[in-house]
Protein backbone atom coordinates (compact mmCIF):
# COMPACT_ATOMS: atom_id res chain seq x y z
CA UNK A 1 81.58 29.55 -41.71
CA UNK A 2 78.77 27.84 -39.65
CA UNK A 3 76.39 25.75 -41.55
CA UNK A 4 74.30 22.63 -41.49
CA UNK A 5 76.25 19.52 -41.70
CA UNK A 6 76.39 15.60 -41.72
CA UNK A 7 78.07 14.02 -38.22
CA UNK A 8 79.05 11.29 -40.09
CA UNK A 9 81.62 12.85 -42.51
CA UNK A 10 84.76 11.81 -41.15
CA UNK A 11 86.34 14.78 -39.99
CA UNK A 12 82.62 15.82 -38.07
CA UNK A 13 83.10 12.47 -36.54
CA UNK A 14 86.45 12.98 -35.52
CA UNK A 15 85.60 15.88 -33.48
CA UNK A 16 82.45 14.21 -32.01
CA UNK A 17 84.71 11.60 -30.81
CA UNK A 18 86.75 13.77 -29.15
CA UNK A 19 83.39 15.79 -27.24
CA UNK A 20 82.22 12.14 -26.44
CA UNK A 21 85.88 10.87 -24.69
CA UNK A 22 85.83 14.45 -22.79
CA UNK A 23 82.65 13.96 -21.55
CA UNK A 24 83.43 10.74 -20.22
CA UNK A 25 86.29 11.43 -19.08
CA UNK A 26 84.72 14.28 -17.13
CA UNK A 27 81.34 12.64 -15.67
CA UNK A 28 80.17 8.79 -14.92
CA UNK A 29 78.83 7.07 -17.97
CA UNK A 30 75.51 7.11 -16.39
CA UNK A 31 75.43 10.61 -16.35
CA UNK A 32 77.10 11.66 -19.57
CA UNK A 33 74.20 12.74 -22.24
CA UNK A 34 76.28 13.70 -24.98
CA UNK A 35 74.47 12.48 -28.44
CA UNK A 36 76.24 10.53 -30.38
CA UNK A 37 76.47 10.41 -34.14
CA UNK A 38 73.01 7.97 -34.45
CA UNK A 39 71.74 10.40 -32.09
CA UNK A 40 72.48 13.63 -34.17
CA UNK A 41 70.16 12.07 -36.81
CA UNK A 42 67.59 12.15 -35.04
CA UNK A 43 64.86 14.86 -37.43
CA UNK A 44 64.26 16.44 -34.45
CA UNK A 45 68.02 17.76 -34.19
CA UNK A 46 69.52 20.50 -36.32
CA UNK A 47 73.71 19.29 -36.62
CA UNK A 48 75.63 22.48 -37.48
CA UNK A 49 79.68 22.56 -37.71
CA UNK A 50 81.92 26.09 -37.92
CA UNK A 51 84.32 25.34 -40.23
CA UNK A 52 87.87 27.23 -41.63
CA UNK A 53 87.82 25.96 -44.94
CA UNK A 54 87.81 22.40 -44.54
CA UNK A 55 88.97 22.32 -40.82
CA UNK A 56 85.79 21.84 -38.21
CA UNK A 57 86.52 24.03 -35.43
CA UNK A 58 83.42 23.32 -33.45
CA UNK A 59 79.95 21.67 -33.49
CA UNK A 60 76.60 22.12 -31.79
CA UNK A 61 73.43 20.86 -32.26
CA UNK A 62 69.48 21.83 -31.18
CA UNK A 63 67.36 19.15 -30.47
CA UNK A 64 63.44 20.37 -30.46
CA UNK A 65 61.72 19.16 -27.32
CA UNK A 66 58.43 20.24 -28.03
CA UNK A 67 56.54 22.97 -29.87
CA UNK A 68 57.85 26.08 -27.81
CA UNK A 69 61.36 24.68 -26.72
CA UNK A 70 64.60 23.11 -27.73
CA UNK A 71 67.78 21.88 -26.18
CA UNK A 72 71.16 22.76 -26.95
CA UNK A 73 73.72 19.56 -27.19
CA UNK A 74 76.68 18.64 -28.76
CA UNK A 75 78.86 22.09 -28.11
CA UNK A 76 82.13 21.23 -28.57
CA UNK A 77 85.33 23.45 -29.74
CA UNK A 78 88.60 22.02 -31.16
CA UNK A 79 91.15 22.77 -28.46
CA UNK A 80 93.16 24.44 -30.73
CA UNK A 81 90.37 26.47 -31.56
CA UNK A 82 89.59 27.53 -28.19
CA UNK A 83 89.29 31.77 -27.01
CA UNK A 84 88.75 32.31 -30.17
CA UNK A 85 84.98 32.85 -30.07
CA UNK A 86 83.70 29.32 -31.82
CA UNK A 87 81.43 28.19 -29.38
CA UNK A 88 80.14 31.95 -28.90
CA UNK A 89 78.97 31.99 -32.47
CA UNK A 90 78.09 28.35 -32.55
CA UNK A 91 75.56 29.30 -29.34
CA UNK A 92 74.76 32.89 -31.39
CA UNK A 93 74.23 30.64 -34.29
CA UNK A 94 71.59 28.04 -32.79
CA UNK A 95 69.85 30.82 -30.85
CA UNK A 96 68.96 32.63 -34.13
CA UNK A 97 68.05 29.43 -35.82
CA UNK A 98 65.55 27.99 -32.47
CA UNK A 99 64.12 32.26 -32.74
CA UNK A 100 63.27 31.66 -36.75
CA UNK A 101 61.73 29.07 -35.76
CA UNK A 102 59.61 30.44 -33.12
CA UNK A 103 60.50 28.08 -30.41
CA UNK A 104 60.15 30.44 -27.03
CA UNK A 105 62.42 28.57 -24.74
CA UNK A 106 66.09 27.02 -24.61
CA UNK A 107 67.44 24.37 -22.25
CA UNK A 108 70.94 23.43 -21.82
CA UNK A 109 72.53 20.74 -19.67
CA UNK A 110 76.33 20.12 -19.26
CA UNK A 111 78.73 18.91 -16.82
CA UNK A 112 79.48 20.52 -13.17
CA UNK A 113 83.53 19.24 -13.16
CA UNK A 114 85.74 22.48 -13.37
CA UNK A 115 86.42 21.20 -17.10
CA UNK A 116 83.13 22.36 -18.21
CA UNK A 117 83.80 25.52 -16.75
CA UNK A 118 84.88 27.47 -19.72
CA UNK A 119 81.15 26.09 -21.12
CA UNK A 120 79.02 27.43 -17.86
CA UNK A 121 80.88 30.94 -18.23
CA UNK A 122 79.61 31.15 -22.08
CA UNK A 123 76.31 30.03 -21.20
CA UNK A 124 75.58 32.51 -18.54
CA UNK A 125 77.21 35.26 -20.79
CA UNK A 126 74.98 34.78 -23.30
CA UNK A 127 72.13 35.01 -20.66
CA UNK A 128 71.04 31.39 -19.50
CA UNK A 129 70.30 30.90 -15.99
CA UNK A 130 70.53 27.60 -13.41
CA UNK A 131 67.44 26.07 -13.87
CA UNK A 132 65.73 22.43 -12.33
CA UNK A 133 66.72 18.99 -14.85
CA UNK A 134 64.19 19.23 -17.79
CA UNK A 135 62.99 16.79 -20.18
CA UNK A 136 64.04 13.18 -18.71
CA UNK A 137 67.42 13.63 -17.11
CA UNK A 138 67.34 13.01 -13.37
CA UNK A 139 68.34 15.38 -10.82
CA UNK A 140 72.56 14.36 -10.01
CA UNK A 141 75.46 15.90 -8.31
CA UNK A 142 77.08 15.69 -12.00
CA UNK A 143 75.18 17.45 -14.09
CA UNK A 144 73.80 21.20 -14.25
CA UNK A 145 70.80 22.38 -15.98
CA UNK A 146 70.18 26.14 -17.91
CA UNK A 147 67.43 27.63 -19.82
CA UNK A 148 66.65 30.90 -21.40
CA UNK A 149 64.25 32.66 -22.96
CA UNK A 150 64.24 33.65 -26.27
């Protein structure tokens, strides 16, 4: 079940700790832009998890950039978890929440190491396209930018 949820209950954090190490692990500090939990309180970001009864398999947040567009961030799936179509109806999930909403864009940005690879294949399936840095994040050799339409 995918719902709204708190990234401070523990086992939210647990898995946000997890996304935050990868991402670290997988691009310089000073170009890793994964929120962190104060970050995924921000009101202008909507926190959901997809949960198997009280196991979080995956989270992903949109963060509203404006009054046509949002961001996704915080896409992560347990790596147990993984082929088994979490982040797909995360994405699915956040897509239908930013078109309720009426926001008319979506940007993405994630990493360009081979480990986010598995996340640029499920963004382009689910139609995003390369697009220029957006927002505030500078143009680096680390770090690859998408958008879509809704």
């Amino acid at each position: 079940m995918i719902a709204v949820d708190d990234p401070r209950r523990p086992e939210v954090r647990a898995l946000l700790e997890r996304h935050l190490t990868f991402c670290l692990t997988e691009t310089p500090p000073e170009h890793s832009f994964a929120l962190n939990v104060d970050g995924l309180l921000d009101p202008k970001v909507t926190f959901v998890s997809y949960r198997d009864g009280d196991t979080v398999l995956g989270v992903a947040a949109i963060k509203e950039l404006g009054a046509c567009d949002v961001e996704v961030k915080s896409m992560h799936t347990l790596a147990a978890a993984r082929g088994r179509g979490v982040g797909r109806a995360l994405l699915a999930h956040l897509l239908d929440i930013a078109g309720a909403r009426g926001y008319r864009r979506v940007f993405l940005e994630t990493g360009t190491t081979p480990g986010f690879a598995a996340a640029r294949a499920l963004y382009e399936s689910a139609g995003f396209t390369p697009t220029g840095p957006f927002a505030d994040y500078p143009v680096t050799g680390d770090n690859c930018f998408y958008t879509r339409a809704l």
